[in-house]
N, C-alpha and C. Protein backbone atom coordinates (compact mmCIF):
# COMPACT_ATOMS: atom_id res chain seq x y z
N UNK A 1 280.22 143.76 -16.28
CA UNK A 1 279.95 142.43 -15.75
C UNK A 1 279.24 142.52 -14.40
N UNK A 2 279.38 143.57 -13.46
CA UNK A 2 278.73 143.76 -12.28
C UNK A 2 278.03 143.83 -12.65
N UNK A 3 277.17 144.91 -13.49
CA UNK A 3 275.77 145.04 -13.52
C UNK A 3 274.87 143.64 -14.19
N UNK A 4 275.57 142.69 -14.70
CA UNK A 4 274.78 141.45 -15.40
C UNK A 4 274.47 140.69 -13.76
N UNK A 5 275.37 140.62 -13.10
CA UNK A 5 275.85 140.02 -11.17
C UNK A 5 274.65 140.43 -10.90
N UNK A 6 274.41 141.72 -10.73
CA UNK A 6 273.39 142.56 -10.03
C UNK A 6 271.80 142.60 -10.54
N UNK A 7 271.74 142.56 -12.07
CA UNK A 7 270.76 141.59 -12.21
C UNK A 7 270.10 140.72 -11.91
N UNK A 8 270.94 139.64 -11.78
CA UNK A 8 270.37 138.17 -11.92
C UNK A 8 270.04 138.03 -10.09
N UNK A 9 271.01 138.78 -9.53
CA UNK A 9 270.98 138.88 -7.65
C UNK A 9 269.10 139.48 -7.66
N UNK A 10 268.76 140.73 -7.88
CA UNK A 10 267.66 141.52 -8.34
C UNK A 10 266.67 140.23 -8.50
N UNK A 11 266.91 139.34 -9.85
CA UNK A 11 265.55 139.07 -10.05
C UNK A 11 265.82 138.16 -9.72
N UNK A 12 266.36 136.92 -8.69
CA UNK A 12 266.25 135.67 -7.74
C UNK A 12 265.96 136.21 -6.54
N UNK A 13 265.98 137.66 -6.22
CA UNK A 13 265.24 137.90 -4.90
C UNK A 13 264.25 138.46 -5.02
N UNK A 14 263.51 138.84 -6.19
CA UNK A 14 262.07 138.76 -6.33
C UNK A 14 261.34 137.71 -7.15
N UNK A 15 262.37 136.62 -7.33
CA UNK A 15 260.95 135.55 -7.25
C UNK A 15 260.89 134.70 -6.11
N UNK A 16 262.01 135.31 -5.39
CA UNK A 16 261.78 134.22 -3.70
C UNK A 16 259.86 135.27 -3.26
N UNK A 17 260.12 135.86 -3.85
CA UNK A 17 259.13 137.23 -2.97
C UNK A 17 257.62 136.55 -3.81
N UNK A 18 257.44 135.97 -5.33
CA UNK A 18 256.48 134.97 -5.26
C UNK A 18 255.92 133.88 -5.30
N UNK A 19 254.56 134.50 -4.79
CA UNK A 19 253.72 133.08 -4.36
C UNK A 19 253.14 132.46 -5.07
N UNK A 20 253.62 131.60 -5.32
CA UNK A 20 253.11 130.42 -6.49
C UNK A 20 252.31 129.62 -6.15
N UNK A 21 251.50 129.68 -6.87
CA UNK A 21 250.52 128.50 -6.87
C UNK A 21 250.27 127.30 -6.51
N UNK A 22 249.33 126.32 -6.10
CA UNK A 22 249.49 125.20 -5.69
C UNK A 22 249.52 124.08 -7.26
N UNK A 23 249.83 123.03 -6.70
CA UNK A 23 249.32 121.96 -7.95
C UNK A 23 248.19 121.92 -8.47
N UNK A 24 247.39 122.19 -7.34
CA UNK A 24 245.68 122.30 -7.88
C UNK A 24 245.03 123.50 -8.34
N UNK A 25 245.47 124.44 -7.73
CA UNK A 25 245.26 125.85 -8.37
C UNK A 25 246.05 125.95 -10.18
N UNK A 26 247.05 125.34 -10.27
CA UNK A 26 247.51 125.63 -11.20
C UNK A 26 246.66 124.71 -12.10
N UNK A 27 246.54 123.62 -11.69
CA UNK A 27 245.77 122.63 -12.86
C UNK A 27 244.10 122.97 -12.82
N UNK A 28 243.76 123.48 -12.04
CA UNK A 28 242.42 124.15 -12.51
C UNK A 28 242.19 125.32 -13.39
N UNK A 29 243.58 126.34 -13.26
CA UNK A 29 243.79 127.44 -14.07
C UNK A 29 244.22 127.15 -15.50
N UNK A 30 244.96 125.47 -15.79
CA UNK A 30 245.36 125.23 -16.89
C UNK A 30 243.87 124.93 -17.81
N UNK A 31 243.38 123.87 -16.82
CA UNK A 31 241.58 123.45 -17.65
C UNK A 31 240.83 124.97 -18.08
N UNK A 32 241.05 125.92 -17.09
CA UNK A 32 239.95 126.94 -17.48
C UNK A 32 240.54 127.60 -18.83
N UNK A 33 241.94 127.61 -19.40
CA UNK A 33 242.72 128.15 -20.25
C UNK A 33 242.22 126.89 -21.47
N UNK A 34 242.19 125.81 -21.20
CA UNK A 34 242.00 125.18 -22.29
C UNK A 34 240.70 124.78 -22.96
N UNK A 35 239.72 124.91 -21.83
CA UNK A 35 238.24 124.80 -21.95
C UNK A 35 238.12 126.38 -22.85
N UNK A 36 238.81 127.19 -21.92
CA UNK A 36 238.43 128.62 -23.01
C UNK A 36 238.68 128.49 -24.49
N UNK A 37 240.16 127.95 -24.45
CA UNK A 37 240.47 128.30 -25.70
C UNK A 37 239.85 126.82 -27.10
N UNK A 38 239.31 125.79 -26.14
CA UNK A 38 238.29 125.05 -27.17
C UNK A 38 237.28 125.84 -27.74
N UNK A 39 236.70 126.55 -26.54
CA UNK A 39 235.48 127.08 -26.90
C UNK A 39 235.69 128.37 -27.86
N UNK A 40 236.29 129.24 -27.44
CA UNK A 40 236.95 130.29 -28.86
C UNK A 40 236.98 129.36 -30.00
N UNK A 41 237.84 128.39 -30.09
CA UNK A 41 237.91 127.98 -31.21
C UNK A 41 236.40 127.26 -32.07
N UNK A 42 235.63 126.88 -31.61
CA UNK A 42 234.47 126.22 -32.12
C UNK A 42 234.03 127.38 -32.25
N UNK A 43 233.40 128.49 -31.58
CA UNK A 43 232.98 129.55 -31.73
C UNK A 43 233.74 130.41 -33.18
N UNK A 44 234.86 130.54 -33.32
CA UNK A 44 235.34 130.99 -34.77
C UNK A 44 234.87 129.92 -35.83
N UNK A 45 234.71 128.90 -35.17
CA UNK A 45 235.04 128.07 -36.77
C UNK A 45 232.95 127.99 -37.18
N UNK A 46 232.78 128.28 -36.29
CA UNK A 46 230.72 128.03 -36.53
C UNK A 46 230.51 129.72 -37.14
N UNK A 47 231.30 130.61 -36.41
CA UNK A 47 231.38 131.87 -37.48
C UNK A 47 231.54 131.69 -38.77
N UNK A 48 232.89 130.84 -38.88
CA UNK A 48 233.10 131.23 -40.31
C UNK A 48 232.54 129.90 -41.11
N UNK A 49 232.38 128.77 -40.96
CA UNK A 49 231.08 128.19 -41.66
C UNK A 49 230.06 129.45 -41.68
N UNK A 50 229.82 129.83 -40.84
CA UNK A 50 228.03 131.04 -40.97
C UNK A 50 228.64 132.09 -42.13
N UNK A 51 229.74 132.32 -42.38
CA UNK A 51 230.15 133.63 -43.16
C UNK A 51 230.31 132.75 -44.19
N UNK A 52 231.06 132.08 -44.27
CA UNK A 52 231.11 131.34 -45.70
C UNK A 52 229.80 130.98 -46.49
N UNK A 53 229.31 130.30 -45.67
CA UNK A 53 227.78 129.95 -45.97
C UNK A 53 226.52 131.32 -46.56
N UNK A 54 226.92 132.25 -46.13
CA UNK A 54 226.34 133.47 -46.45
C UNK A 54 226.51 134.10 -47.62
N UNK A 55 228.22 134.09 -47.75
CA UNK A 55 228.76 134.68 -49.01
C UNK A 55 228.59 133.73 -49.83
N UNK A 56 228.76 132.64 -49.68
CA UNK A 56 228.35 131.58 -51.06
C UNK A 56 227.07 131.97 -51.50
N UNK A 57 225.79 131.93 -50.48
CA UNK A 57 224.29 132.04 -50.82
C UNK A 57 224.47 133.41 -51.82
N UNK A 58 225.33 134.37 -51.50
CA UNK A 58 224.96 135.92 -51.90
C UNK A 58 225.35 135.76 -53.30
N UNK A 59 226.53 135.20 -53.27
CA UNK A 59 227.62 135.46 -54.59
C UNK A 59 226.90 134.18 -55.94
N UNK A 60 226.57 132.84 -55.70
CA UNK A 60 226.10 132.02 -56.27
C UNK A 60 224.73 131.80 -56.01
N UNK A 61 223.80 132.83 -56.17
CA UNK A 61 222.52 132.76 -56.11
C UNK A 61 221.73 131.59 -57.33
């Protein structure tokens, strides 16, 4: 049971130790995460229309 004590002591005095972000830093870091991950996603899906579209042309000539 000490060592669970000694744990939790451990890791509440290293997150006093970080530095967190502001409101605005964080909500600019959230947009850049979500702008990314729109754009991945349109980017896979115009791939695979292009692959589909390819293998159809090949296979049903």
């Amino acid at each position: 049971m000490n060592k669970l004590i000694n744990y939790f002591k451990a890791s509440y005095d290293e997150l006093k130790k970080v530095i967190w972000p502001t409101r605005k830093v964080a909500l600019q870091l959230t947009a850049v995460v979500i702008i990314t991950a729109l754009l991945v996603g349109l980017y896979l899906t115009i791939l695979g229309y292009g692959f589909q579209s390819a293998l159809e042309k090949l296979l049903f000539k």
